[in-house]
C-alpha atoms as a PDB file:
ATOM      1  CA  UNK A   1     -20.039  -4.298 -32.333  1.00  0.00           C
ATOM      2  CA  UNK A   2     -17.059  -1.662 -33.544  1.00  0.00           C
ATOM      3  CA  UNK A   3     -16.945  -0.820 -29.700  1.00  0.00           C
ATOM      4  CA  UNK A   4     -16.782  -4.160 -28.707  1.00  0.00           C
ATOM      5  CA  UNK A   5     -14.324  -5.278 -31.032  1.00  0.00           C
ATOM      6  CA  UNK A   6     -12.217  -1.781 -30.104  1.00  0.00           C
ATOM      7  CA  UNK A   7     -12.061  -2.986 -25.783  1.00  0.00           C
ATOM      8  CA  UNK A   8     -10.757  -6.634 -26.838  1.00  0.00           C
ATOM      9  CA  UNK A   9      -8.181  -5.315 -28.746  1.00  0.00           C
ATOM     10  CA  UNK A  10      -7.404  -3.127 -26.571  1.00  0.00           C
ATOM     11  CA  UNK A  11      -7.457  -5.365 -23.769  1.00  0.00           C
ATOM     12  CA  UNK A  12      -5.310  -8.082 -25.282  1.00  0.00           C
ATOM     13  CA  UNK A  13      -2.231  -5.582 -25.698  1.00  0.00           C
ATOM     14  CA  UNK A  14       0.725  -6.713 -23.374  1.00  0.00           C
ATOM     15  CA  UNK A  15       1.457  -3.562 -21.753  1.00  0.00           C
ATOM     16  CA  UNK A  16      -2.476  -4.518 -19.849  1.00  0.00           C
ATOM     17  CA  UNK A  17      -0.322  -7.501 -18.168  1.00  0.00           C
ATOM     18  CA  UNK A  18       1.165  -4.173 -16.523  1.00  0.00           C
ATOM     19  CA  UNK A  19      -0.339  -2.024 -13.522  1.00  0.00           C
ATOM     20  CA  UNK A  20      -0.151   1.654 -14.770  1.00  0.00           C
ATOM     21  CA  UNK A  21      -3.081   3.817 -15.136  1.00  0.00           C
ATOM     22  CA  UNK A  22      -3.629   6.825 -16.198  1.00  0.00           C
ATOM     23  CA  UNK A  23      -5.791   8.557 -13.569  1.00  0.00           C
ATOM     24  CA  UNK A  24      -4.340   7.977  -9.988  1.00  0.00           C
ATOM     25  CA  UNK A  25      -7.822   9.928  -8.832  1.00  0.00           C
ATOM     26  CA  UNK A  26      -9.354   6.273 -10.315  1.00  0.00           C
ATOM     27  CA  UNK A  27      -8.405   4.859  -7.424  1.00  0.00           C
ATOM     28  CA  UNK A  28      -9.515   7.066  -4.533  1.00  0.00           C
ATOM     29  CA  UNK A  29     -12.566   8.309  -6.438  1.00  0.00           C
ATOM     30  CA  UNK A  30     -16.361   6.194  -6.101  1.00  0.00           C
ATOM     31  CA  UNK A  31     -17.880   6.306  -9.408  1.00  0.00           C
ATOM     32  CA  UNK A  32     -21.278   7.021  -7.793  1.00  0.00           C
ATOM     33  CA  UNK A  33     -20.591  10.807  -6.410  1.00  0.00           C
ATOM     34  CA  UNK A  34     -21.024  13.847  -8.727  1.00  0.00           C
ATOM     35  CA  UNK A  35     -17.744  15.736  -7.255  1.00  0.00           C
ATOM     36  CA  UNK A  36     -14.094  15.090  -7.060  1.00  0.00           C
ATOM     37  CA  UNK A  37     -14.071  14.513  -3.111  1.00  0.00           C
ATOM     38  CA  UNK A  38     -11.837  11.792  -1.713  1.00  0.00           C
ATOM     39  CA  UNK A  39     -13.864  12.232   1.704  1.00  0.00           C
ATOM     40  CA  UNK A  40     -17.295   9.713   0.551  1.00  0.00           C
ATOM     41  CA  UNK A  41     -14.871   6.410  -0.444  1.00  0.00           C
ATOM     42  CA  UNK A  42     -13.098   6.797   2.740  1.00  0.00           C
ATOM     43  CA  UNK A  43     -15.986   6.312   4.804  1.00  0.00           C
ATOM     44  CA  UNK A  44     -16.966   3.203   2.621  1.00  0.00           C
ATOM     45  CA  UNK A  45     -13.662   1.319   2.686  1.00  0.00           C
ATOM     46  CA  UNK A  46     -12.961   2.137   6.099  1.00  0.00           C
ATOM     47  CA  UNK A  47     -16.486   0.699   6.701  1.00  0.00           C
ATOM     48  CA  UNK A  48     -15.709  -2.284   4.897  1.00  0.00           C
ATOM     49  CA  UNK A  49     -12.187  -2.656   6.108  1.00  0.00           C
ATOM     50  CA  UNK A  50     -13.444  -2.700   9.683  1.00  0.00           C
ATOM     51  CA  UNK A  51     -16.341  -5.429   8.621  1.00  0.00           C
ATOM     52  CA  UNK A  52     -13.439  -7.463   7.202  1.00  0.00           C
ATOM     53  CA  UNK A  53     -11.199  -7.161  10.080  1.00  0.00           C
ATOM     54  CA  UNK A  54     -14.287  -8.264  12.060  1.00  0.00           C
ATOM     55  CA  UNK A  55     -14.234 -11.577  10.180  1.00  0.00           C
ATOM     56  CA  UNK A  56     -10.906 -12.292  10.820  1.00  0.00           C
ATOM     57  CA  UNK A  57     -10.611 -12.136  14.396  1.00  0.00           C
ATOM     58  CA  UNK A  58     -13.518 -13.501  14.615  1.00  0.00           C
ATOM     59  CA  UNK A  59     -12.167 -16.472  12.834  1.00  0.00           C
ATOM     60  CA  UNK A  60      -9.287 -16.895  14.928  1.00  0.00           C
ATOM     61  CA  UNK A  61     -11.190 -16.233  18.315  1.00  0.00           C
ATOM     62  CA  UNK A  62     -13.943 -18.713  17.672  1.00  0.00           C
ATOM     63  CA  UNK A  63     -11.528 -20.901  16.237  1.00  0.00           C
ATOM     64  CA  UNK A  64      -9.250 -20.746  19.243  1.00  0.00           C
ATOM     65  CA  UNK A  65     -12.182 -21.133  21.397  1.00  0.00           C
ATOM     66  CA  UNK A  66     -13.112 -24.305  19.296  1.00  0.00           C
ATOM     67  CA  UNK A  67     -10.423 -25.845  18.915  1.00  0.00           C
ATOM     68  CA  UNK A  68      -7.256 -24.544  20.043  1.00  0.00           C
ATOM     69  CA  UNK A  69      -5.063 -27.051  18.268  1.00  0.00           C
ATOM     70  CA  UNK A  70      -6.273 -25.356  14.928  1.00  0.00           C
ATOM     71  CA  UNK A  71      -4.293 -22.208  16.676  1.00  0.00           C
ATOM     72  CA  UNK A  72      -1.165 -23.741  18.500  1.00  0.00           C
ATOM     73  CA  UNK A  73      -0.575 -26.042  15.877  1.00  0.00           C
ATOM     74  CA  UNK A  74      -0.971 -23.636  12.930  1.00  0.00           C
ATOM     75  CA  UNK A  75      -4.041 -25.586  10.804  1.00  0.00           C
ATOM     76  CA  UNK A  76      -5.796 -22.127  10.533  1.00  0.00           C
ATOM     77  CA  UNK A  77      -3.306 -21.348   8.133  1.00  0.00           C
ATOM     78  CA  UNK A  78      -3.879 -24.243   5.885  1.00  0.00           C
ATOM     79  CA  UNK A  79      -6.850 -23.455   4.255  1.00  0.00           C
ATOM     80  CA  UNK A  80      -7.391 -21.680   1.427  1.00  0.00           C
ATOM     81  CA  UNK A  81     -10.544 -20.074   2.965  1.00  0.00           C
ATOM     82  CA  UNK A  82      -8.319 -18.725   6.124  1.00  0.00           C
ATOM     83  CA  UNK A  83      -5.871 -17.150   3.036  1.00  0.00           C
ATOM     84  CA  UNK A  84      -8.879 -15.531   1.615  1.00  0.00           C
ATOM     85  CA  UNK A  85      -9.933 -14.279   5.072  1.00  0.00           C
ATOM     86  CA  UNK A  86      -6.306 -12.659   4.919  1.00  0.00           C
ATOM     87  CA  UNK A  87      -6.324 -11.267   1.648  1.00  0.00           C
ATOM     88  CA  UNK A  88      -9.718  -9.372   2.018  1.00  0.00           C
ATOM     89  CA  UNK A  89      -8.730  -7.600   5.466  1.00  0.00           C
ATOM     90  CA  UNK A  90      -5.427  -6.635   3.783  1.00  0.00           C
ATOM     91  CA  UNK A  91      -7.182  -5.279   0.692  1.00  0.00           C
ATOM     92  CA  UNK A  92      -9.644  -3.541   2.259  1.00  0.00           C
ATOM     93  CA  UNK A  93      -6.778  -2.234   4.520  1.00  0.00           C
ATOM     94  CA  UNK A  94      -5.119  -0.989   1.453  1.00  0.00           C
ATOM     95  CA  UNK A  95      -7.791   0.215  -0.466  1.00  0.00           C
ATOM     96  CA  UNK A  96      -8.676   2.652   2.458  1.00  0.00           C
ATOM     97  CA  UNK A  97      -4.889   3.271   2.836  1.00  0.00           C
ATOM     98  CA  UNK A  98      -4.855   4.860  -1.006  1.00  0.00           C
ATOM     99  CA  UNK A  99      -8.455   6.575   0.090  1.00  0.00           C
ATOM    100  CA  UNK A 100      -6.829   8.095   3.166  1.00  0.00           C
ATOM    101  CA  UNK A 101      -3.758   9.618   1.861  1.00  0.00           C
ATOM    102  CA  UNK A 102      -5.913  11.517  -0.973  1.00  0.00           C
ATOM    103  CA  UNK A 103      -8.026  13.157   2.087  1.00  0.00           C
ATOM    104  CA  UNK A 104      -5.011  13.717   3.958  1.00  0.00           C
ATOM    105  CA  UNK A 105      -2.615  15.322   1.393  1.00  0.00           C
ATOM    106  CA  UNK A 106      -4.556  15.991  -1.682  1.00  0.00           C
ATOM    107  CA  UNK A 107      -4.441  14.963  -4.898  1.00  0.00           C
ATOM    108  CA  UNK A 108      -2.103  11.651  -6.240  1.00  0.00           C
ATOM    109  CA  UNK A 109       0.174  12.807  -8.782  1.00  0.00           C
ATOM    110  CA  UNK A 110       0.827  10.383 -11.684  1.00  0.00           C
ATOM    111  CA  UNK A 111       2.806  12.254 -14.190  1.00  0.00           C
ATOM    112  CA  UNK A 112       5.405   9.376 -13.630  1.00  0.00           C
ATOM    113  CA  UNK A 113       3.309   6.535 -13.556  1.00  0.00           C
ATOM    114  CA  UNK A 114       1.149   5.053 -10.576  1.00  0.00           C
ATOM    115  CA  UNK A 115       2.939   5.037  -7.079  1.00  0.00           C
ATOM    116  CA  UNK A 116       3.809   2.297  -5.609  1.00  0.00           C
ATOM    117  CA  UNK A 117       1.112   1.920  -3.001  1.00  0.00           C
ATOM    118  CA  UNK A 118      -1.542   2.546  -5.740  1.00  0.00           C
ATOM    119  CA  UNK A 119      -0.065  -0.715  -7.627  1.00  0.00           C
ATOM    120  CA  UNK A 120       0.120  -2.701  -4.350  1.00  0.00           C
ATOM    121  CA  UNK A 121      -3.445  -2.107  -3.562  1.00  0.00           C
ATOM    122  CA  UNK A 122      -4.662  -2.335  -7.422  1.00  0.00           C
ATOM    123  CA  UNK A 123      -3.097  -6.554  -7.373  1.00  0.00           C
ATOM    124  CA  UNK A 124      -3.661  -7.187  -4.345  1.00  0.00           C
ATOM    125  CA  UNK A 125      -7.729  -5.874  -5.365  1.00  0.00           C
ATOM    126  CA  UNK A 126      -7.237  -7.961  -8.289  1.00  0.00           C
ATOM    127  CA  UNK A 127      -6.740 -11.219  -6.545  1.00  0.00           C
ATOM    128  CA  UNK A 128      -8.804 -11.146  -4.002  1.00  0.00           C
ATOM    129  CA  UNK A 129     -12.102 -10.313  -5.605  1.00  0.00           C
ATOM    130  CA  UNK A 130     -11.894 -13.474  -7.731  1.00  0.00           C
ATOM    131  CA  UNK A 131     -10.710 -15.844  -4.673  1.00  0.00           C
ATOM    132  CA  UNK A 132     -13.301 -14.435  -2.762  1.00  0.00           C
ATOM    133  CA  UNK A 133     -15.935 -15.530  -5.175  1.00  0.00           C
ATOM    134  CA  UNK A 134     -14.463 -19.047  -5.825  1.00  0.00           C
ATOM    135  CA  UNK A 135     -14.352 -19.885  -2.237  1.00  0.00           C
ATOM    136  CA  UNK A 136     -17.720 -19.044  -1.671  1.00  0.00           C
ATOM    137  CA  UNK A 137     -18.896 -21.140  -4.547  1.00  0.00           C
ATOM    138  CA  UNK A 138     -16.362 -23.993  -3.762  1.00  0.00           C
ATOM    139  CA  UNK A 139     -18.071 -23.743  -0.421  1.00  0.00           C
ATOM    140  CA  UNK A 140     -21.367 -23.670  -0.970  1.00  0.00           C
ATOM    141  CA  UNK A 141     -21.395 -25.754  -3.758  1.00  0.00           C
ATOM    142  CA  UNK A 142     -19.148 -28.592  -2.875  1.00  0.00           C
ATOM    143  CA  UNK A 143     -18.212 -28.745   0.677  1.00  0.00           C
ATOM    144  CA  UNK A 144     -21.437 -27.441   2.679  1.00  0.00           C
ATOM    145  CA  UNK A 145     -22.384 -31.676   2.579  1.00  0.00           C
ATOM    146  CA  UNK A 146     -19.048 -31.614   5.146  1.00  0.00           C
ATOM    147  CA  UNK A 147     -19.959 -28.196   7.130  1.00  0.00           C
ATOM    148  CA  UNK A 148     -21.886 -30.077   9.400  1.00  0.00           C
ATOM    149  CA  UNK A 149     -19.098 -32.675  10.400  1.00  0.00           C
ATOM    150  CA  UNK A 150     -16.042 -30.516  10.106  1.00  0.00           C
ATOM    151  CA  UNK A 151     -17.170 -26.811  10.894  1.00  0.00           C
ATOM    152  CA  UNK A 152     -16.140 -24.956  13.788  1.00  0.00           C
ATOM    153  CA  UNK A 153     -19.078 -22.227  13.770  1.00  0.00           C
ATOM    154  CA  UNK A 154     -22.319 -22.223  11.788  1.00  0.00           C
ATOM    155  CA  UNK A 155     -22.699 -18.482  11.938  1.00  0.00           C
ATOM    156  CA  UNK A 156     -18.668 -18.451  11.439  1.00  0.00           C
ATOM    157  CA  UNK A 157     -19.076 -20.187   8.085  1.00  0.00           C
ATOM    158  CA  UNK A 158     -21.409 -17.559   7.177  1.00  0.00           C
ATOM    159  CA  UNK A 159     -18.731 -14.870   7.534  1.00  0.00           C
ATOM    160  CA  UNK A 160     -15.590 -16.400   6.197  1.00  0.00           C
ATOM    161  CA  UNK A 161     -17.462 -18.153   3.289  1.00  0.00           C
ATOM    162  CA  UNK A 162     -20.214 -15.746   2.336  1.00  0.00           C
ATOM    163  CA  UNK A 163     -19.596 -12.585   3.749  1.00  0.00           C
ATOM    164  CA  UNK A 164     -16.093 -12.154   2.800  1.00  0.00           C
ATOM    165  CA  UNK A 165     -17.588 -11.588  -1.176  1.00  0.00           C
ATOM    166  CA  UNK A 166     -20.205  -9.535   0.643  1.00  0.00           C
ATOM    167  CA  UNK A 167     -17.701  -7.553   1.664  1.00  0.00           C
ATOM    168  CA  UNK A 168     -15.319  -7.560  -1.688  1.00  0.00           C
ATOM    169  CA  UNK A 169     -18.867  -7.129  -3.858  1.00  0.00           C
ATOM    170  CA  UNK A 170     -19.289  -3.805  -2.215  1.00  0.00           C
ATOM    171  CA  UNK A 171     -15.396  -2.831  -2.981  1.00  0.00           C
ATOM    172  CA  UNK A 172     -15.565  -3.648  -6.386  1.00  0.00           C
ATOM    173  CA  UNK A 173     -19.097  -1.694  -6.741  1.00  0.00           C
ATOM    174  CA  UNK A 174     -18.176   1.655  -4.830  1.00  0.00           C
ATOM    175  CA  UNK A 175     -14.784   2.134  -6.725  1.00  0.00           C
ATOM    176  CA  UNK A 176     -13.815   3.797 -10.023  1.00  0.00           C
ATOM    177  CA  UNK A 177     -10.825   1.787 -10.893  1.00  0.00           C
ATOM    178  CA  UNK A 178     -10.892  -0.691 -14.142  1.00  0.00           C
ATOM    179  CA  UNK A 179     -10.039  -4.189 -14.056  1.00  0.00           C
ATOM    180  CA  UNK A 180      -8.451  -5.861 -16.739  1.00  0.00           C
ATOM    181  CA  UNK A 181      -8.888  -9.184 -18.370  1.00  0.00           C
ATOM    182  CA  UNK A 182      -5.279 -10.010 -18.688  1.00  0.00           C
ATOM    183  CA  UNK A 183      -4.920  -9.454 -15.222  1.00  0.00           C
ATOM    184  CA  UNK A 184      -6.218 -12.904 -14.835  1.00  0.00           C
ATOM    185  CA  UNK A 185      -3.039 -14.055 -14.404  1.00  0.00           C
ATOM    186  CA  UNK A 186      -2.637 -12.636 -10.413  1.00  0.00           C
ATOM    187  CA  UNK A 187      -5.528 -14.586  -9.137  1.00  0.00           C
ATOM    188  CA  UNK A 188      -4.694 -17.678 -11.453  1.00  0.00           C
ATOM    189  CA  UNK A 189      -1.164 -17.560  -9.611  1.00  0.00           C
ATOM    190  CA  UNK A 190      -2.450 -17.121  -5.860  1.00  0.00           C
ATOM    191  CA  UNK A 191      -4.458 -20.192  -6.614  1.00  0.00           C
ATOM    192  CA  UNK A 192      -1.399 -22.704  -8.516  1.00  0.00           C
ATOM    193  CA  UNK A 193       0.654 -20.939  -5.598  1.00  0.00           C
ATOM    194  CA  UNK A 194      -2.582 -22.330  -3.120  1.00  0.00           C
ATOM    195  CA  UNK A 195      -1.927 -26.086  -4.639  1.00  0.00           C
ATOM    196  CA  UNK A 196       1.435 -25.864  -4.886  1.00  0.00           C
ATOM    197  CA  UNK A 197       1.641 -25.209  -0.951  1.00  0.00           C
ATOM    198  CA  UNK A 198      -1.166 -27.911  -0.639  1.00  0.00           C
ATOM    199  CA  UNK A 199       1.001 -30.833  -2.440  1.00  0.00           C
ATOM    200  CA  UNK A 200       4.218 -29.729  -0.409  1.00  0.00           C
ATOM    201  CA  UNK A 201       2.227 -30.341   2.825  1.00  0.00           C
ATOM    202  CA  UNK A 202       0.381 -33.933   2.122  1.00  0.00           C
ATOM    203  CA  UNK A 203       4.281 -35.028   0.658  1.00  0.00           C
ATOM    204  CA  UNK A 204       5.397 -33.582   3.803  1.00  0.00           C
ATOM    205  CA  UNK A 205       3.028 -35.957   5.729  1.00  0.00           C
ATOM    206  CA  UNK A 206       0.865 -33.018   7.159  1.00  0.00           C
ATOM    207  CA  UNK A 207      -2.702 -33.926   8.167  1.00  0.00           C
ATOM    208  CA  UNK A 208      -5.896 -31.767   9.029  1.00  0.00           C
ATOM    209  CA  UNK A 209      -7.140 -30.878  12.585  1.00  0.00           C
ATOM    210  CA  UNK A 210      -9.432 -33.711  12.018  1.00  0.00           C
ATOM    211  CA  UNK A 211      -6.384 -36.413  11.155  1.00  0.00           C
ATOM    212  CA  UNK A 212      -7.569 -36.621   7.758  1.00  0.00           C
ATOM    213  CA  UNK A 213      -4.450 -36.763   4.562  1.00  0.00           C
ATOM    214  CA  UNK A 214      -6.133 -34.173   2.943  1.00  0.00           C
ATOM    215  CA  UNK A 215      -7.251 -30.299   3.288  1.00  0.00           C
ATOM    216  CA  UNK A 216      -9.856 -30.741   1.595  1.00  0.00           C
ATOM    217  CA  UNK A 217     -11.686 -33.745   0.653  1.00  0.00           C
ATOM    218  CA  UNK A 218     -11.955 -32.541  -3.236  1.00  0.00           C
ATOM    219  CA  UNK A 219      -7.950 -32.148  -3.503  1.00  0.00           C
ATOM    220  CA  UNK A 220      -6.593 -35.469  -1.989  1.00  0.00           C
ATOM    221  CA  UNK A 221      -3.285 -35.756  -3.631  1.00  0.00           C
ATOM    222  CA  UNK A 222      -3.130 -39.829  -2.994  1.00  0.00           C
ATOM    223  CA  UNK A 223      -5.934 -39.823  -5.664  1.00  0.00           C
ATOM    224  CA  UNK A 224      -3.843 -37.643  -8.211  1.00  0.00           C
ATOM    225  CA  UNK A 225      -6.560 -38.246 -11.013  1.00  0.00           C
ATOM    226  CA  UNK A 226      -9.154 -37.133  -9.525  1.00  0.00           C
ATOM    227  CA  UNK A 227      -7.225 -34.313  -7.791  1.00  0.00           C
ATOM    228  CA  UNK A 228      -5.993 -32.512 -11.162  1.00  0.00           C
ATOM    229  CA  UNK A 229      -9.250 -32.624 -12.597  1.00  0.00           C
ATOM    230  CA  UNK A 230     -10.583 -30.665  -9.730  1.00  0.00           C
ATOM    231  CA  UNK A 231      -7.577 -28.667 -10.309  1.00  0.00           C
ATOM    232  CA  UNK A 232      -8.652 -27.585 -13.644  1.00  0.00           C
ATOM    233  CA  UNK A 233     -11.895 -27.080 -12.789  1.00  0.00           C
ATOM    234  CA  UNK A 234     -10.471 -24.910  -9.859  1.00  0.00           C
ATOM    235  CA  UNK A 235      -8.179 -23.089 -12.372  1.00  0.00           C
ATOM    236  CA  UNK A 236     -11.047 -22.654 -14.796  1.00  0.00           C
ATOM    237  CA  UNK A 237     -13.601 -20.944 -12.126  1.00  0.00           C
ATOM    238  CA  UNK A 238     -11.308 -18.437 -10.612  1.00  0.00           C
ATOM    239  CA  UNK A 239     -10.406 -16.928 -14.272  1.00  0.00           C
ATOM    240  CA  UNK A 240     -13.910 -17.412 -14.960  1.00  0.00           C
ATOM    241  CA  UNK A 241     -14.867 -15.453 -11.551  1.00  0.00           C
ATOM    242  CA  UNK A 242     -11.812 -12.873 -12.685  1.00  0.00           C
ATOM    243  CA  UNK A 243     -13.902 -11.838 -15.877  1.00  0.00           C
ATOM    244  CA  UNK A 244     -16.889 -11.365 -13.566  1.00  0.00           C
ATOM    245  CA  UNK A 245     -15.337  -9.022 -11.761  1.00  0.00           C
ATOM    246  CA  UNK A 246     -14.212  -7.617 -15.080  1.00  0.00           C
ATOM    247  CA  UNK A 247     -17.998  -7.348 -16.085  1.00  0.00           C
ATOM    248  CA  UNK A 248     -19.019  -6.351 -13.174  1.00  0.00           C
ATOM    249  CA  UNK A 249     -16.772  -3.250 -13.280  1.00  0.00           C
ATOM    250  CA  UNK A 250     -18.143  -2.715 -16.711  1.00  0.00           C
ATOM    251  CA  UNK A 251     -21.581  -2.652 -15.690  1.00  0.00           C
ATOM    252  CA  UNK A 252     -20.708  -0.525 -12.745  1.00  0.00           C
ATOM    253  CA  UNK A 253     -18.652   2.096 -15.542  1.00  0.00           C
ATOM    254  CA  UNK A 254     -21.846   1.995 -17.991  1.00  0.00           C
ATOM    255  CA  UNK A 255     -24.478   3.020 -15.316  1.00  0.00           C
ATOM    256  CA  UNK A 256     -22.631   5.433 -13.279  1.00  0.00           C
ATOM    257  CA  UNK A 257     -21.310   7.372 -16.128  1.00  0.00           C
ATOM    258  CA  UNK A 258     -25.091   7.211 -17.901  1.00  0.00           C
ATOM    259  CA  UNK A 259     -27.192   8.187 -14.754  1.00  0.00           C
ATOM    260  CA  UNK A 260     -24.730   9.988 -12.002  1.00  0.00           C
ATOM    261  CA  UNK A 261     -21.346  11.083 -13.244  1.00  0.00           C
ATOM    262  CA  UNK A 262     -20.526  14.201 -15.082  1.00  0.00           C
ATOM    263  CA  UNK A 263     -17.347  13.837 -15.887  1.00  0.00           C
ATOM    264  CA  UNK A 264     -16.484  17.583 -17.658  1.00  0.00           C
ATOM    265  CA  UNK A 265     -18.328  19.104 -14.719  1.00  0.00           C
ATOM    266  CA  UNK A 266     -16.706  17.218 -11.665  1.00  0.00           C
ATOM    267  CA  UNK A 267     -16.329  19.973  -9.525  1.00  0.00           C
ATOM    268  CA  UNK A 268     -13.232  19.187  -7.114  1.00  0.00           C
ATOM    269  CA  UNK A 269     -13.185  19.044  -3.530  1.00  0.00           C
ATOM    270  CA  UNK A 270     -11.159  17.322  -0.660  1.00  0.00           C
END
């Protein structure tokens, strides 16, 4: 209980709003290898940033192929789904980026706080993980009733609704970095930043591919009742989905440093 009471409070400080960390190594480091080397999480995350890259082009070539005013017209970029698909190929990107330059040039020095590229990758982690989990329970949960009417792909739904937090899931488990709970606020702002876009474009008179008012059936702004209390729930689940990452990462801490890690005898090597 004193341990538990000792990470809330420490937690809910305001400096966690903040992205510095002590240990740059955190964040090029897997927290299931017994060594220091930089070489074993740059194999995963390239593996996973080439799986992710997969889904994207895949979404725009079978989309294309599909239904080409989706492409010419710009639709693809109207769903929160396609963001996602952007966001996970861009932190996978990233997170291989930080993974790369510790092979390449050694060690990242943080005397003076986190680099830049450290912090980029560190939000842009934090967002995603949570938006990938809360579209593929928005999906599956709500909108699969639709999938049979309005998708594109079968086995393309698979990929940019369940496969994306495939792909995030085995980020979040192969890294060393913490997550913090008051770091809910990044994904809670991609997705008020999400409906924000989505009220601009049904005022603006923008329709689907499909001619419907609405992106998706669940947020139809000319039902605004409705519409905010899916909001909230919306708002609700992604912070929830932010503290499962947050648990998750916690689990992930507890077993690796109780069954693999050694932490005074780390021996170090590129």
């Amino acid at each position: 209980m004193g341990a538990t009471k000792k990470y809330f409070r420490n937690q809910f400080q305001i400096e966690k709003l903040g992205l510095e960390h002590d240990e740059a190594s955190d964040f090029y480091l897997s927290c299931w290898q017994k060594n220091r080397a930089s070489l074993p999480l740059v194999c995963v995350r390239f593996a996973v940033f080439l799986g992710c890259l997969g889904i994207i082009l895949a979404s725009l070539v079978v989309t294309g192929v599909n239904s080409k005013i989706m492409i010419t017209h710009g639709y693809w970029l109207i769903y929160m789904t396609h963001w996602g698909v952007i966001m996970i190929t861009v932190t996978s990107l990233l997170a291989f980026a930080v993974s790369a330059r510790a092979y390449f040039t050694g060690p990242i020095d943080s005397t003076f706080g986190l680099p830049w590229y450290i912090k980029l990758y560190w939000v842009s982690y934090t967002v995603t993980l949570p938006i990938a989990f809360f579209i593929t329970i928005f999906y599956y949960s709500l909108l699969t009733a639709l999938a049979e009417e309005y998708a594109l792909d079968p086995v393309l739904d698979v990929f940019i609704h369940g496969m994306n937090s495939v792909a995030m899931f085995a980020l979040l488990m192969s890294a060393q970095h913490p997550s913090h709970l008051l770091h809910f606020v990044y994904p809670f702002m991609f997705g008020v930043f999400y409906l924000i876009f989505s009220a601009i474009y049904y005022s603006a008179g923008g329709l689907s591919p499909f001619g419907e008012k609405w992106i998706y059936p669940m947020i139809d702004w000319s039902k605004p009742g409705p519409t905010m209390i899916m909001v909230v729930i919306s708002a609700i689940a992604i912070i929830i989905m932010h503290v499962l990452v947050v648990l998750l990462s916690l689990l992930r801490d507890f077993v690796s440093k109780k069954y693999v890690r050694n932490v005074t005898s780390m021996s170090l090597v590129r």
